[in-house]
Structures are given as structure tokens and as C-alpha cells.
PDB file of N, CA and C in Angstrom:
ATOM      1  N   UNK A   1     -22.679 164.367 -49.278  1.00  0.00           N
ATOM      2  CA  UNK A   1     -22.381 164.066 -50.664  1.00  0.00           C
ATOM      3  C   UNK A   1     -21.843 165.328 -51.336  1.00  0.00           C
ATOM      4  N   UNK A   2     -20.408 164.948 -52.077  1.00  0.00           N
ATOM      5  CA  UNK A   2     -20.117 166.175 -52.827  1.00  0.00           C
ATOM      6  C   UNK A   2     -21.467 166.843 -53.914  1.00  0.00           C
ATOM      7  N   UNK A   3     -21.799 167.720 -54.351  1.00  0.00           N
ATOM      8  CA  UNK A   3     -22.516 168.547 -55.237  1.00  0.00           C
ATOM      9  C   UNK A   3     -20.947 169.713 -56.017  1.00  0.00           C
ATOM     10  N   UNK A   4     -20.739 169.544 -57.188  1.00  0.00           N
ATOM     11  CA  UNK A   4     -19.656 169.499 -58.286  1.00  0.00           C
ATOM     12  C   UNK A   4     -20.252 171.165 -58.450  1.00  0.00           C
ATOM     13  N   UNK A   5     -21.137 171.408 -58.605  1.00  0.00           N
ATOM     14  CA  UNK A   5     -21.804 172.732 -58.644  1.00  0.00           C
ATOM     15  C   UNK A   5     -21.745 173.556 -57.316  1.00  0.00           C
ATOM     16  N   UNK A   6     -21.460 172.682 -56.149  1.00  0.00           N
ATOM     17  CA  UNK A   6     -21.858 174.266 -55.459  1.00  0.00           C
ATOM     18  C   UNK A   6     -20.646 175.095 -55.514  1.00  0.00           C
ATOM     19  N   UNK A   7     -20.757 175.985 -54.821  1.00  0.00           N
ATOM     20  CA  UNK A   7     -19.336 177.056 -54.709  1.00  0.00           C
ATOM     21  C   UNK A   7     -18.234 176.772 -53.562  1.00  0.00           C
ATOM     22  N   UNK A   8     -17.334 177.154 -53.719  1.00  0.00           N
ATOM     23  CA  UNK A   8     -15.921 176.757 -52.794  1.00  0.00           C
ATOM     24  C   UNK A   8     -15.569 178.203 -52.454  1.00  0.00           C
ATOM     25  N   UNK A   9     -16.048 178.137 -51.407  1.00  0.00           N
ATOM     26  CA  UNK A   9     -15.486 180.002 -50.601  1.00  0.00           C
ATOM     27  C   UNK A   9     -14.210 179.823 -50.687  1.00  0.00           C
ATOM     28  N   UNK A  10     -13.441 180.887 -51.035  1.00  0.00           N
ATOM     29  CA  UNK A  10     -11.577 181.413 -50.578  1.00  0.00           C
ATOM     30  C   UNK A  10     -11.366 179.846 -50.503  1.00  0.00           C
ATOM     31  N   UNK A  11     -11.315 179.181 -51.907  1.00  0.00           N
ATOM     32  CA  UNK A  11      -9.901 178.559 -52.270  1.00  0.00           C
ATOM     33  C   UNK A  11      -8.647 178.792 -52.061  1.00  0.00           C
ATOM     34  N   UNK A  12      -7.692 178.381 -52.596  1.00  0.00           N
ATOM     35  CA  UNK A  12      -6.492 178.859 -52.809  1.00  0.00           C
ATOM     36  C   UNK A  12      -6.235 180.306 -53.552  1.00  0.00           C
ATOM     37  N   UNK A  13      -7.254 180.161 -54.795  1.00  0.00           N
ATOM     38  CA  UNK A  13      -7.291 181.505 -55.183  1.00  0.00           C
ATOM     39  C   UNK A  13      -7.855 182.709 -54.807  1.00  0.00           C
ATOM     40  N   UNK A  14      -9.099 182.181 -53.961  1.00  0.00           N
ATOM     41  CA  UNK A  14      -9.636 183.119 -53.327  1.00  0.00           C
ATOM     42  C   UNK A  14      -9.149 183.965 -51.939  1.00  0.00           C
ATOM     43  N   UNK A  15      -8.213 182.988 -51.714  1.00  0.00           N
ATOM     44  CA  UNK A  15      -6.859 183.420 -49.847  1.00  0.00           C
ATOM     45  C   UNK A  15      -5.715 184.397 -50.842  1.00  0.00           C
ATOM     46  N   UNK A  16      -5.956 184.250 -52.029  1.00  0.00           N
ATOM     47  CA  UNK A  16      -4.671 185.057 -52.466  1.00  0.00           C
ATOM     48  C   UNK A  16      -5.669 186.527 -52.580  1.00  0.00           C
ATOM     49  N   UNK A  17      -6.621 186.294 -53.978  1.00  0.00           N
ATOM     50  CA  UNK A  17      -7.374 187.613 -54.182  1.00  0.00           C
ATOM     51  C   UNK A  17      -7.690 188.425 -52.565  1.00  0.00           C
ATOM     52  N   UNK A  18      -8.346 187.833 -51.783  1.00  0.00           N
ATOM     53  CA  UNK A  18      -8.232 188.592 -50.152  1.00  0.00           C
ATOM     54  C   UNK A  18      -6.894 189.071 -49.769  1.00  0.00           C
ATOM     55  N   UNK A  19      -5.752 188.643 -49.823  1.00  0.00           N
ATOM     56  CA  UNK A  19      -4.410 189.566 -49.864  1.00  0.00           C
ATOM     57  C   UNK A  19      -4.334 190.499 -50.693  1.00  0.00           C
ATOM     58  N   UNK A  20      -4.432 190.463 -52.178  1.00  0.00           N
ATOM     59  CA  UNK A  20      -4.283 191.327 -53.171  1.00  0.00           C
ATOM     60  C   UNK A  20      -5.927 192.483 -52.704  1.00  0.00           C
ATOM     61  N   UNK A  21      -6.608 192.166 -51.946  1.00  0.00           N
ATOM     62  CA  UNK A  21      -7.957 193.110 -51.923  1.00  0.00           C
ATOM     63  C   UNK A  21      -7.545 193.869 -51.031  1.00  0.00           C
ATOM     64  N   UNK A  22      -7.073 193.487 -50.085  1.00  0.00           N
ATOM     65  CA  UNK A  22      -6.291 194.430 -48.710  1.00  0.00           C
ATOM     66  C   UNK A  22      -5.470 195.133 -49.210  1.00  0.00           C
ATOM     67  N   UNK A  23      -4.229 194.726 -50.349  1.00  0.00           N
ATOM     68  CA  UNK A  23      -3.179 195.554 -50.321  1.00  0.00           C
ATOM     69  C   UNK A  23      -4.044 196.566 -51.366  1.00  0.00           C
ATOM     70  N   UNK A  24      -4.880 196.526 -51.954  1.00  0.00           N
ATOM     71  CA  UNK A  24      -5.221 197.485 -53.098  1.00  0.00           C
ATOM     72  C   UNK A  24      -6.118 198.733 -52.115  1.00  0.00           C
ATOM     73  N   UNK A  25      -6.993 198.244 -51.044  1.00  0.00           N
ATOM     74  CA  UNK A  25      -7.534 199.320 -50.101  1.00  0.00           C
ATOM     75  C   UNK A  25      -6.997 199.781 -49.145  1.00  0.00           C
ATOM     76  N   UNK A  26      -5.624 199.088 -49.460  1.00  0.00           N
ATOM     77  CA  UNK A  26      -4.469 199.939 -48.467  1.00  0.00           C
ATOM     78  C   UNK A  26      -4.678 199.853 -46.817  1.00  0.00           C
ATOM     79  N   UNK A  27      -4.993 198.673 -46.814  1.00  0.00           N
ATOM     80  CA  UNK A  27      -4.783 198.090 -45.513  1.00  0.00           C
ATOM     81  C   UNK A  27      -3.935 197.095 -45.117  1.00  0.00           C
ATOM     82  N   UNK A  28      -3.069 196.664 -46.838  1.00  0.00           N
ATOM     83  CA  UNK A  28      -1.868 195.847 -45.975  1.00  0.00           C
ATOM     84  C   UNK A  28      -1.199 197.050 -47.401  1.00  0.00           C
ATOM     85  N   UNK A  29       0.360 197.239 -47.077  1.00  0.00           N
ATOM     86  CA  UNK A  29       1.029 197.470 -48.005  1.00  0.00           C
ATOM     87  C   UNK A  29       1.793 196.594 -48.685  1.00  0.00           C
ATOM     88  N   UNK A  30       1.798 195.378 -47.842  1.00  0.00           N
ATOM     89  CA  UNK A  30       2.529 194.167 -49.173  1.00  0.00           C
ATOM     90  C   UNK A  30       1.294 193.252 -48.822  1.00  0.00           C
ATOM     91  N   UNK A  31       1.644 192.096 -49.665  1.00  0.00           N
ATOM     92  CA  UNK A  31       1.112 190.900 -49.380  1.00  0.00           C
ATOM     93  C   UNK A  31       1.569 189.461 -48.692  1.00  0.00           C
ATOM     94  N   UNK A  32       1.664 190.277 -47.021  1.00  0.00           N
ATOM     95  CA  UNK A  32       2.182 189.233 -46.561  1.00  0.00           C
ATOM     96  C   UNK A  32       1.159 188.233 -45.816  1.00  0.00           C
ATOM     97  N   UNK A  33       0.133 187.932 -45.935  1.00  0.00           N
ATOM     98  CA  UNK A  33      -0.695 187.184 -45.087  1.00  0.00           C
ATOM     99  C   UNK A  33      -0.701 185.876 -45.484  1.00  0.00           C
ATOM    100  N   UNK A  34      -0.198 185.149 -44.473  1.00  0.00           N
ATOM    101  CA  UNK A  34      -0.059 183.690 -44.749  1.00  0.00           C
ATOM    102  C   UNK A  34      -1.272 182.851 -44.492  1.00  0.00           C
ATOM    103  N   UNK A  35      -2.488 183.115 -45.016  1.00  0.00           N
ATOM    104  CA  UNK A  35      -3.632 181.962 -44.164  1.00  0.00           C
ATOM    105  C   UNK A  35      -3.427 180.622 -44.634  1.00  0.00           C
ATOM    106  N   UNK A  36      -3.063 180.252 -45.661  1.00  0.00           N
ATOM    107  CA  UNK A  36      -2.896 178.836 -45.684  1.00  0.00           C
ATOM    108  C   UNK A  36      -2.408 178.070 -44.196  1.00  0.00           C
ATOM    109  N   UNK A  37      -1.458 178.955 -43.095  1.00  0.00           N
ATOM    110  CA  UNK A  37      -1.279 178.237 -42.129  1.00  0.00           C
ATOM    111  C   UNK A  37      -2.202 177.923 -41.488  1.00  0.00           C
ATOM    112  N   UNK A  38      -2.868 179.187 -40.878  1.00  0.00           N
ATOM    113  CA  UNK A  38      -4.320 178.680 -40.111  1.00  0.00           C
ATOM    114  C   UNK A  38      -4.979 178.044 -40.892  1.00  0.00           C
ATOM    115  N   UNK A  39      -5.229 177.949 -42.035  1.00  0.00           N
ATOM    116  CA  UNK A  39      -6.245 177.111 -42.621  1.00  0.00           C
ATOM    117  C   UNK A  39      -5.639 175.466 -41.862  1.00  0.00           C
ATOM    118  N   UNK A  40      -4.471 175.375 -42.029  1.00  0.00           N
ATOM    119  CA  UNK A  40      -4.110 174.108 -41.746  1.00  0.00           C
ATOM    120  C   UNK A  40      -3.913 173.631 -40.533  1.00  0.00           C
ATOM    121  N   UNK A  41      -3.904 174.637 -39.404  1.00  0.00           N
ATOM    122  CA  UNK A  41      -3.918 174.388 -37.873  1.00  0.00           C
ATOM    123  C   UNK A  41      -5.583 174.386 -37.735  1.00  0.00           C
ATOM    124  N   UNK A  42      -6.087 174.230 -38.304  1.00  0.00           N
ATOM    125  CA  UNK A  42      -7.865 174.290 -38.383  1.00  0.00           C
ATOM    126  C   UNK A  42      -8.640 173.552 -38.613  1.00  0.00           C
ATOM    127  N   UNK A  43      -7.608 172.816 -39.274  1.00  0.00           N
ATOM    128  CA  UNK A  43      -8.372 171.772 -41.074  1.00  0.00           C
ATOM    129  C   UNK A  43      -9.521 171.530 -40.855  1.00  0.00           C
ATOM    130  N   UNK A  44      -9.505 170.510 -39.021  1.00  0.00           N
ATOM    131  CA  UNK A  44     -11.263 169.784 -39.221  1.00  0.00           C
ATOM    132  C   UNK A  44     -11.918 170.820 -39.599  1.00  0.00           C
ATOM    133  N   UNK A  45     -12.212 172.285 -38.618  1.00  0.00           N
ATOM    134  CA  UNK A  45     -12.764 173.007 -38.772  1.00  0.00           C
ATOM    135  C   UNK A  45     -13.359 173.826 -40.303  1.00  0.00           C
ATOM    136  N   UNK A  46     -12.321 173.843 -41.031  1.00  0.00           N
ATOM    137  CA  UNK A  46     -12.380 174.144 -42.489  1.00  0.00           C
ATOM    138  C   UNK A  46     -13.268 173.928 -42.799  1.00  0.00           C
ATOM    139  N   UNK A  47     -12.791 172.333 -42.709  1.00  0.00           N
ATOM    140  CA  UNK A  47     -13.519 171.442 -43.769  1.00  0.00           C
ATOM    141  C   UNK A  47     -14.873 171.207 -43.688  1.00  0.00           C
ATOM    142  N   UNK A  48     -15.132 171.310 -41.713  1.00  0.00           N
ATOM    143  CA  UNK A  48     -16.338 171.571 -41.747  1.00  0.00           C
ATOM    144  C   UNK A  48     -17.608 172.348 -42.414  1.00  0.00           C
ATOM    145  N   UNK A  49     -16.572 173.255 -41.369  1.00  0.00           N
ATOM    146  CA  UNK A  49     -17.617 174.608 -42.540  1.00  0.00           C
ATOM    147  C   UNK A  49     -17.875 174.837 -43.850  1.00  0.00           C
ATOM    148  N   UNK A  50     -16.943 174.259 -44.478  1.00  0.00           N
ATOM    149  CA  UNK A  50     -17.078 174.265 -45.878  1.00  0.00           C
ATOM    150  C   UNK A  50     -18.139 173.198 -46.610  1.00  0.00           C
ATOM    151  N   UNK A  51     -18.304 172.263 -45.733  1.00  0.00           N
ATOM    152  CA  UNK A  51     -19.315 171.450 -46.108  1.00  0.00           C
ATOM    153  C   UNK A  51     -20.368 171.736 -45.808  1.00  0.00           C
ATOM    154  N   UNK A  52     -20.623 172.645 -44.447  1.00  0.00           N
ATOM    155  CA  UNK A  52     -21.800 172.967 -44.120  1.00  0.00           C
ATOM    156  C   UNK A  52     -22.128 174.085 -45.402  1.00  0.00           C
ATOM    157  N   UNK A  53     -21.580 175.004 -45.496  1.00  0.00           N
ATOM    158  CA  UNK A  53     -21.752 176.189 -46.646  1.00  0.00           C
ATOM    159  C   UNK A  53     -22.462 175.115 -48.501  1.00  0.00           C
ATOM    160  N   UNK A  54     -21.699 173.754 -48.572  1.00  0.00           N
ATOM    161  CA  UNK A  54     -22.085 173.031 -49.571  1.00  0.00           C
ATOM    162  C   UNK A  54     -23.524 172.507 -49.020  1.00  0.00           C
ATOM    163  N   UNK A  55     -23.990 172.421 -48.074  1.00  0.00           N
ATOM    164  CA  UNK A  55     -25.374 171.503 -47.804  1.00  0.00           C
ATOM    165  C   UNK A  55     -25.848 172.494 -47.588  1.00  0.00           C
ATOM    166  N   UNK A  56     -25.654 173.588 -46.572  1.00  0.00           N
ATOM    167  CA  UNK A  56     -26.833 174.401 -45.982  1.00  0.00           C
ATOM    168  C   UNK A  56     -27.010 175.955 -46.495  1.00  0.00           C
ATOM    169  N   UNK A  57     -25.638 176.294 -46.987  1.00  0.00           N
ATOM    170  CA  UNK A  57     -25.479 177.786 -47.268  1.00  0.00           C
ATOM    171  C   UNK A  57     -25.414 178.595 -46.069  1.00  0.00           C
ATOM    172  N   UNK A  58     -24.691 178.238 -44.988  1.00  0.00           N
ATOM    173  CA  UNK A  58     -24.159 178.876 -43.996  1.00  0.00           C
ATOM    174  C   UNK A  58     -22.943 179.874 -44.071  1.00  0.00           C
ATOM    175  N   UNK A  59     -23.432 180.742 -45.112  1.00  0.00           N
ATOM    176  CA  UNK A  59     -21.861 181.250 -45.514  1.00  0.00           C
ATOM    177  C   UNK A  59     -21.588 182.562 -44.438  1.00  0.00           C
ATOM    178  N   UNK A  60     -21.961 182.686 -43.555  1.00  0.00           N
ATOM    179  CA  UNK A  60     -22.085 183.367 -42.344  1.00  0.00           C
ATOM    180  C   UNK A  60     -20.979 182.819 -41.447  1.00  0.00           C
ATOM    181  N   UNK A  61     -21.198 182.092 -40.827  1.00  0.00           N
ATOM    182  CA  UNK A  61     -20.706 181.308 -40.484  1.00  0.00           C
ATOM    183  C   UNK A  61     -18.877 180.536 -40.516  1.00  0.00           C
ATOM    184  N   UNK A  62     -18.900 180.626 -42.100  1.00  0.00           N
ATOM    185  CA  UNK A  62     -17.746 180.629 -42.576  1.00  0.00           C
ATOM    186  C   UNK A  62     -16.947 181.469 -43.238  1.00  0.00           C
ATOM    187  N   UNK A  63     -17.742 182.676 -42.894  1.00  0.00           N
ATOM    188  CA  UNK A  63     -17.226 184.282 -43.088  1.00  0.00           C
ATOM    189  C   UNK A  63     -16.006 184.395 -42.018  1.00  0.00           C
ATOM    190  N   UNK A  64     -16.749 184.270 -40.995  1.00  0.00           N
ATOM    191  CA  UNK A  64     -16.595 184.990 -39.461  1.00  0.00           C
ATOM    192  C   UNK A  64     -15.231 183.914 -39.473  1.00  0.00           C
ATOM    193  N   UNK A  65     -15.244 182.587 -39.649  1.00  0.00           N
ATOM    194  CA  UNK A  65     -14.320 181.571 -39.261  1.00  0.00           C
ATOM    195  C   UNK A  65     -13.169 182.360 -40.009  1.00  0.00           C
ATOM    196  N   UNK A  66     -13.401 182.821 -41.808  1.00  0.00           N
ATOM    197  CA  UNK A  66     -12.428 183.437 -42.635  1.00  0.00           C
ATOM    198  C   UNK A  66     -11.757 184.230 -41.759  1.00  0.00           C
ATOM    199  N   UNK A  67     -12.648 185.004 -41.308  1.00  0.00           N
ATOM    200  CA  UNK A  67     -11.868 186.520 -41.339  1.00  0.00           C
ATOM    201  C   UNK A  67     -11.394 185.951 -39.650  1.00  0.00           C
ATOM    202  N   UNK A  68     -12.037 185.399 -38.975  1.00  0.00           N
ATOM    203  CA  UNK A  68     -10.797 185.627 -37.794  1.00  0.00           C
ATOM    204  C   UNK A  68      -9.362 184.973 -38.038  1.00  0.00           C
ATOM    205  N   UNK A  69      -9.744 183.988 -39.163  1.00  0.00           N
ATOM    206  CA  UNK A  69      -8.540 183.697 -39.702  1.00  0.00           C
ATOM    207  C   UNK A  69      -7.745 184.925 -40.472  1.00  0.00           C
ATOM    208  N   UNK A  70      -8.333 186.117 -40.375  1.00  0.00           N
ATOM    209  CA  UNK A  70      -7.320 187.069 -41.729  1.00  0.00           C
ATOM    210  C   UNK A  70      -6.597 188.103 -40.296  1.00  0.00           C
ATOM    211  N   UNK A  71      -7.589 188.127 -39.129  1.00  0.00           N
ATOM    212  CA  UNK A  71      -7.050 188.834 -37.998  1.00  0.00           C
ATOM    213  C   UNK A  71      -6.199 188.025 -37.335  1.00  0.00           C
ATOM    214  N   UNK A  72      -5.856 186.766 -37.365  1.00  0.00           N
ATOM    215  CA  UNK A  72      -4.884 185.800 -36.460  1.00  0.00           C
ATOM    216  C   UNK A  72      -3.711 186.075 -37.458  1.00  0.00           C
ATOM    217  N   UNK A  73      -3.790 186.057 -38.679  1.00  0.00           N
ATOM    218  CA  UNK A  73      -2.597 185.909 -39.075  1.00  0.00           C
ATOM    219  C   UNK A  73      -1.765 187.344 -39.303  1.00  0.00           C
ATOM    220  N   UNK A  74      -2.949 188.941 -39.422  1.00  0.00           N
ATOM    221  CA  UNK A  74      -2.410 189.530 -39.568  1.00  0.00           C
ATOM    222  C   UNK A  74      -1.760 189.949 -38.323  1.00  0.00           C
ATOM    223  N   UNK A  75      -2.265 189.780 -37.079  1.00  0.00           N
ATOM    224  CA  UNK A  75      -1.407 190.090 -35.686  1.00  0.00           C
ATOM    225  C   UNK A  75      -0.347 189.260 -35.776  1.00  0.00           C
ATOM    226  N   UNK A  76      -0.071 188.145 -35.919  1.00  0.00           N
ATOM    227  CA  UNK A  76       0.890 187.083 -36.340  1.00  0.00           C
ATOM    228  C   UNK A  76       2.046 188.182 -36.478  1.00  0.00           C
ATOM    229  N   UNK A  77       1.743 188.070 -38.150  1.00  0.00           N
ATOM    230  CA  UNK A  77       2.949 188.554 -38.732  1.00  0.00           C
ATOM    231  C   UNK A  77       2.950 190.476 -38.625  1.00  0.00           C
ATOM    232  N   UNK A  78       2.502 190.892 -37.670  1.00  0.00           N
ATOM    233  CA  UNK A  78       2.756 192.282 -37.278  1.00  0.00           C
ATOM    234  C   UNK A  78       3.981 191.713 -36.152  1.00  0.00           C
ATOM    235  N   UNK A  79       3.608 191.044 -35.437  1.00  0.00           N
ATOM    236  CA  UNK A  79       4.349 190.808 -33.965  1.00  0.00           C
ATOM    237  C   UNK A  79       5.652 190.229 -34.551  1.00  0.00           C
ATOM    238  N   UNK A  80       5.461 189.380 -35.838  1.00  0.00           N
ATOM    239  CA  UNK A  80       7.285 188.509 -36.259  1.00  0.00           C
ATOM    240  C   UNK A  80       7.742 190.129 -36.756  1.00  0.00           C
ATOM    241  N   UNK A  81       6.845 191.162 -37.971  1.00  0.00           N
ATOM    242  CA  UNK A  81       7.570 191.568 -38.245  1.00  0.00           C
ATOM    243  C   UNK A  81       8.400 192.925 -37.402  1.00  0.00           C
ATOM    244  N   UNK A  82       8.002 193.152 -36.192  1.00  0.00           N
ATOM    245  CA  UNK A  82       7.910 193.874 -34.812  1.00  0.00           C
ATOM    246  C   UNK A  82       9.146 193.721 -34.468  1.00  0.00           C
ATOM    247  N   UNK A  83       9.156 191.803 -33.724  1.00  0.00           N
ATOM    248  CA  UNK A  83      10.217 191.385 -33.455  1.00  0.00           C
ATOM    249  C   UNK A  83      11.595 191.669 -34.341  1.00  0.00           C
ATOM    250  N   UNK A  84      11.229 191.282 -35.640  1.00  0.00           N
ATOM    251  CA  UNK A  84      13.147 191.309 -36.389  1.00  0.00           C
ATOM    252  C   UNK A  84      13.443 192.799 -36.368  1.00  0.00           C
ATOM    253  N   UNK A  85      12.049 193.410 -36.841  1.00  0.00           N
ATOM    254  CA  UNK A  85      12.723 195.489 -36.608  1.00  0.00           C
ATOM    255  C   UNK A  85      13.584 195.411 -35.756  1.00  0.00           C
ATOM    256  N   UNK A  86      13.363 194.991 -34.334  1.00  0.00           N
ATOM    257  CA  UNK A  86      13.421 195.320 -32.893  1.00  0.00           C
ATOM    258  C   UNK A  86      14.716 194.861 -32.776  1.00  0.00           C
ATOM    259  N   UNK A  87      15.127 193.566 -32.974  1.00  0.00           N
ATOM    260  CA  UNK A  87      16.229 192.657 -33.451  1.00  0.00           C
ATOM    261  C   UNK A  87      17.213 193.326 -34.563  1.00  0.00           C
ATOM    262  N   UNK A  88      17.000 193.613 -35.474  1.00  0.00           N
ATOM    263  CA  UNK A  88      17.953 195.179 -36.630  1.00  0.00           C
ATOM    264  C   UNK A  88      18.100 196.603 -35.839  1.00  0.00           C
ATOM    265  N   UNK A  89      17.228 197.048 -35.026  1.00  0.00           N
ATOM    266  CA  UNK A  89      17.431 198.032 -34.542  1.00  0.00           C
ATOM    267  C   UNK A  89      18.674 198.236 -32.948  1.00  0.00           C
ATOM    268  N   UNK A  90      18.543 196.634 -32.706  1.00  0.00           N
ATOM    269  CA  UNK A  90      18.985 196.676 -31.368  1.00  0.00           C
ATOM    270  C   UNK A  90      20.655 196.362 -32.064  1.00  0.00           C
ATOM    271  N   UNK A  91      20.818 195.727 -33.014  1.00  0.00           N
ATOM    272  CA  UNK A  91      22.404 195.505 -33.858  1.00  0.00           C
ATOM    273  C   UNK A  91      22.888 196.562 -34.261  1.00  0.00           C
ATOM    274  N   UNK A  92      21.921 197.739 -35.204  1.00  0.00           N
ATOM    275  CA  UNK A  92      22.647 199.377 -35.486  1.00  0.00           C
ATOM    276  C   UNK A  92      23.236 200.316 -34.347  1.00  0.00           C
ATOM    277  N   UNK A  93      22.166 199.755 -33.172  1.00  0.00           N
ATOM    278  CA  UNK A  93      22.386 200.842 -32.111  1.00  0.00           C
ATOM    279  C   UNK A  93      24.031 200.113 -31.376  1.00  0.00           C
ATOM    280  N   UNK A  94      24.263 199.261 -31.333  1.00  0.00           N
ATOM    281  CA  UNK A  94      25.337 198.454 -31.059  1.00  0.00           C
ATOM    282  C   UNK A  94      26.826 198.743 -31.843  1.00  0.00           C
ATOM    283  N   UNK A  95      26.124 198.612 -32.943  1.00  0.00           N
ATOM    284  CA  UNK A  95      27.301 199.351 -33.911  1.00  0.00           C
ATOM    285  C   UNK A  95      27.517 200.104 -34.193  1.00  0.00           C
ATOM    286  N   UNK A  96      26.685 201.340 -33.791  1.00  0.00           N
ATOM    287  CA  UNK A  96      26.546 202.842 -33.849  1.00  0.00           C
ATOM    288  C   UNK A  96      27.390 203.147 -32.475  1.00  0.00           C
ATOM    289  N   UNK A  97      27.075 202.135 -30.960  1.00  0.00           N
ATOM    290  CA  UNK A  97      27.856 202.778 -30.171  1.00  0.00           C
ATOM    291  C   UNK A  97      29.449 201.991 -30.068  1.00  0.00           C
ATOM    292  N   UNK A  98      29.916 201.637 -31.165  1.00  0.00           N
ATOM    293  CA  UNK A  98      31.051 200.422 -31.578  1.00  0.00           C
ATOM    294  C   UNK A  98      31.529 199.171 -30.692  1.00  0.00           C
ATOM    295  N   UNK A  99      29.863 198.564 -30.583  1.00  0.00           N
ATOM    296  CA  UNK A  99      30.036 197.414 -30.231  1.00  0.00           C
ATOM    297  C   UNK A  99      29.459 196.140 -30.916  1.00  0.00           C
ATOM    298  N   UNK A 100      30.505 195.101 -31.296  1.00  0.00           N
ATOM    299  CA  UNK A 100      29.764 194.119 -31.837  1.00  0.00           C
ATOM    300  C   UNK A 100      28.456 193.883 -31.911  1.00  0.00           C
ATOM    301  N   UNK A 101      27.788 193.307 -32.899  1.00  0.00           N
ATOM    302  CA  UNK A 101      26.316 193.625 -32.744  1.00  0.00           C
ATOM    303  C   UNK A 101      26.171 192.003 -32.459  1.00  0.00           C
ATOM    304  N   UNK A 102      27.028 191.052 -32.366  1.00  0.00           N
ATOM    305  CA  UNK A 102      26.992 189.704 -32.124  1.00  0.00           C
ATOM    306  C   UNK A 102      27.551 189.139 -33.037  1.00  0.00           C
ATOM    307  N   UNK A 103      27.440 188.040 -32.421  1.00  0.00           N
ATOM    308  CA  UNK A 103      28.542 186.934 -33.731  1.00  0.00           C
ATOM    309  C   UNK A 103      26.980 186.295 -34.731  1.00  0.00           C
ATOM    310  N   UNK A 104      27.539 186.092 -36.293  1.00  0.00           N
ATOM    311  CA  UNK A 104      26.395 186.137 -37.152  1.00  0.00           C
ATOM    312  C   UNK A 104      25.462 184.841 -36.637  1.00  0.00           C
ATOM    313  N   UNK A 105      25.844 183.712 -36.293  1.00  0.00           N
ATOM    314  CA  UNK A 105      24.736 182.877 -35.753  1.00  0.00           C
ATOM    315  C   UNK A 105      24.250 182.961 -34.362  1.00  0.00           C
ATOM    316  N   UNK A 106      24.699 184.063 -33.537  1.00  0.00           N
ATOM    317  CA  UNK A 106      23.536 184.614 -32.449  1.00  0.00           C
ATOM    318  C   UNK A 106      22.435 184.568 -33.190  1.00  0.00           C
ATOM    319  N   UNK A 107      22.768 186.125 -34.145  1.00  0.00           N
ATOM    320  CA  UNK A 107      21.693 186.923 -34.597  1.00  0.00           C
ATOM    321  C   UNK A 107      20.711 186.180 -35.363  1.00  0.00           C
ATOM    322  N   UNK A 108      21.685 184.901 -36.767  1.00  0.00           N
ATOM    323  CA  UNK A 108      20.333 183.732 -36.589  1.00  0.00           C
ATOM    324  C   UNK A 108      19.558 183.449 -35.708  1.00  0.00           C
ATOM    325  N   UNK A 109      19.825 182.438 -35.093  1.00  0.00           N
ATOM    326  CA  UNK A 109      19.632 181.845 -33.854  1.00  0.00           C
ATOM    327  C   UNK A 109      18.246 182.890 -33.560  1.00  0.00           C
ATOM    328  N   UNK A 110      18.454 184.237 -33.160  1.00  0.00           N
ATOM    329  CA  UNK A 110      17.212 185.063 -32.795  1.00  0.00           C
ATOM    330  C   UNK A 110      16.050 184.745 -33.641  1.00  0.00           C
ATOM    331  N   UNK A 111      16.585 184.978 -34.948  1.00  0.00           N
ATOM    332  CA  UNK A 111      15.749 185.487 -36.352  1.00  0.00           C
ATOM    333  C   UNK A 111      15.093 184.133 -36.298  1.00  0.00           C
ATOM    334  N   UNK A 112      15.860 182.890 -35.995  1.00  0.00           N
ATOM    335  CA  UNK A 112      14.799 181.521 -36.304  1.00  0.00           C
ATOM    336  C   UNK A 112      13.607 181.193 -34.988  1.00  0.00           C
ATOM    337  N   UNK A 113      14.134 182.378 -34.082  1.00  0.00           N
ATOM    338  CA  UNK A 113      13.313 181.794 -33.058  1.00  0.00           C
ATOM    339  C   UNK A 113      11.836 182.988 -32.850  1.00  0.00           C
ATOM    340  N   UNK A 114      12.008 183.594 -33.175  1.00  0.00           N
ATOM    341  CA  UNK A 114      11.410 184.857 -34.011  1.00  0.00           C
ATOM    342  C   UNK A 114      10.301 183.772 -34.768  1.00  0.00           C
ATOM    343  N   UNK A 115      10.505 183.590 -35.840  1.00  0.00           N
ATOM    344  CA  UNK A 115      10.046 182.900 -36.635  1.00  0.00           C
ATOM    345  C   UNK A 115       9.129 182.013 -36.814  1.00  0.00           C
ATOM    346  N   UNK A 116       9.818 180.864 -35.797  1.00  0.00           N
ATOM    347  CA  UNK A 116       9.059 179.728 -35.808  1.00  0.00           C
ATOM    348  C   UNK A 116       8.066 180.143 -34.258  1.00  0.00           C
TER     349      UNK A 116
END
């Protein structure tokens, strides 16, 4: 049964304030952490826990679930943003030694596969 009173760990607002808390202790320098994805490759799981935290106060539990969610996504997007460096760096060095760096929808083509 819902209870209207209990608390809702890292809402929507609370997945943002955890970005803005990292970038302020200078452990991310922007705010790129996307957890809404894992939240959503997760959902049952979420939702679980989140109900358990409303009945039982297992907020332990749905700490640990948080944060491996804040380490999945920050390796995530270290490795995309790795890849496009790697991908810009490998086009300068190309055009530095005056060779086409590719035709512009190669270099898409990379960047979307990168990506997704």
C-alpha cells in the first residue's frame, strides 16, 4: 500500500542534486551522468527497492543499488567520452599528416556507433 508520507530516495530531483554534488566536490567536472538510463534498464528492480525502503526502511540496500548505478554510468560515459577523443584525435592526426580525415558521414557513422 502506497503511504503519501513516506520518503522517495533520488527522485528525479534527487538523480540531478547527486550530479550537481559530484561536480561541486570535484569529482565530475561537468554534469554528465545520465542515471535516468539505468534507472530504466532496471525499473523492476527500482521499483522494488523503492517499495521495500516505503514498507521496511531498507535504505541500505537501495543505497548500494544507487550508487552502483552512479559507477555504471560514470564508466559508461568515461568510455563514450574516450571513444569520440580517440575518434577527433585520430581525424587531426590525418589532417596534420594531409590526409583526408574521411568523408563527413564515415565520421558520423563512428560517432553514432560510439554512442548507441
Amino acid at each position: 500500500m502506497y503511504n503519501s508520507k513516506a520518503p522517495i530516495p533520488f527522485g528525479r530531483l534527487g538523480r540531478l542534486l547527486v550530479t550537481l554534488f559530484l561536480c561541486s566536490e570535484g569529482v565530475l567536472s561537468q554534469p554528465l551522468l545520465y542515471l535516468s538510463l539505468h534507472l530504466k534498464r532496471n525499473r523492476e528492480t527500482y521499483y522494488r527497492l523503492l517499495q521495500e525502503v516505503r514498507e521496511r526502511g531498507t535504505w541500505e540496500t537501495w543505497l548500494e543499488f544507487f550508487l552502483d548505478g552512479v559507477a555504471e554510468t560514470a564508466q559508461q560515459a568515461f568510455k563514450t567520452a574516450k571513444q569520440i577523443t580517440d575518434l577527433l584525435l585520430e581525424d587531426r592526426a590525418k589532417i596534420a599528416a594531409g590526409q583526408r580525415a574521411g568523408p563527413c558521414c564515415a565520421s558520423t557513422r563512428k560517432c553514432r556507433k560510439i554512442l548507441t
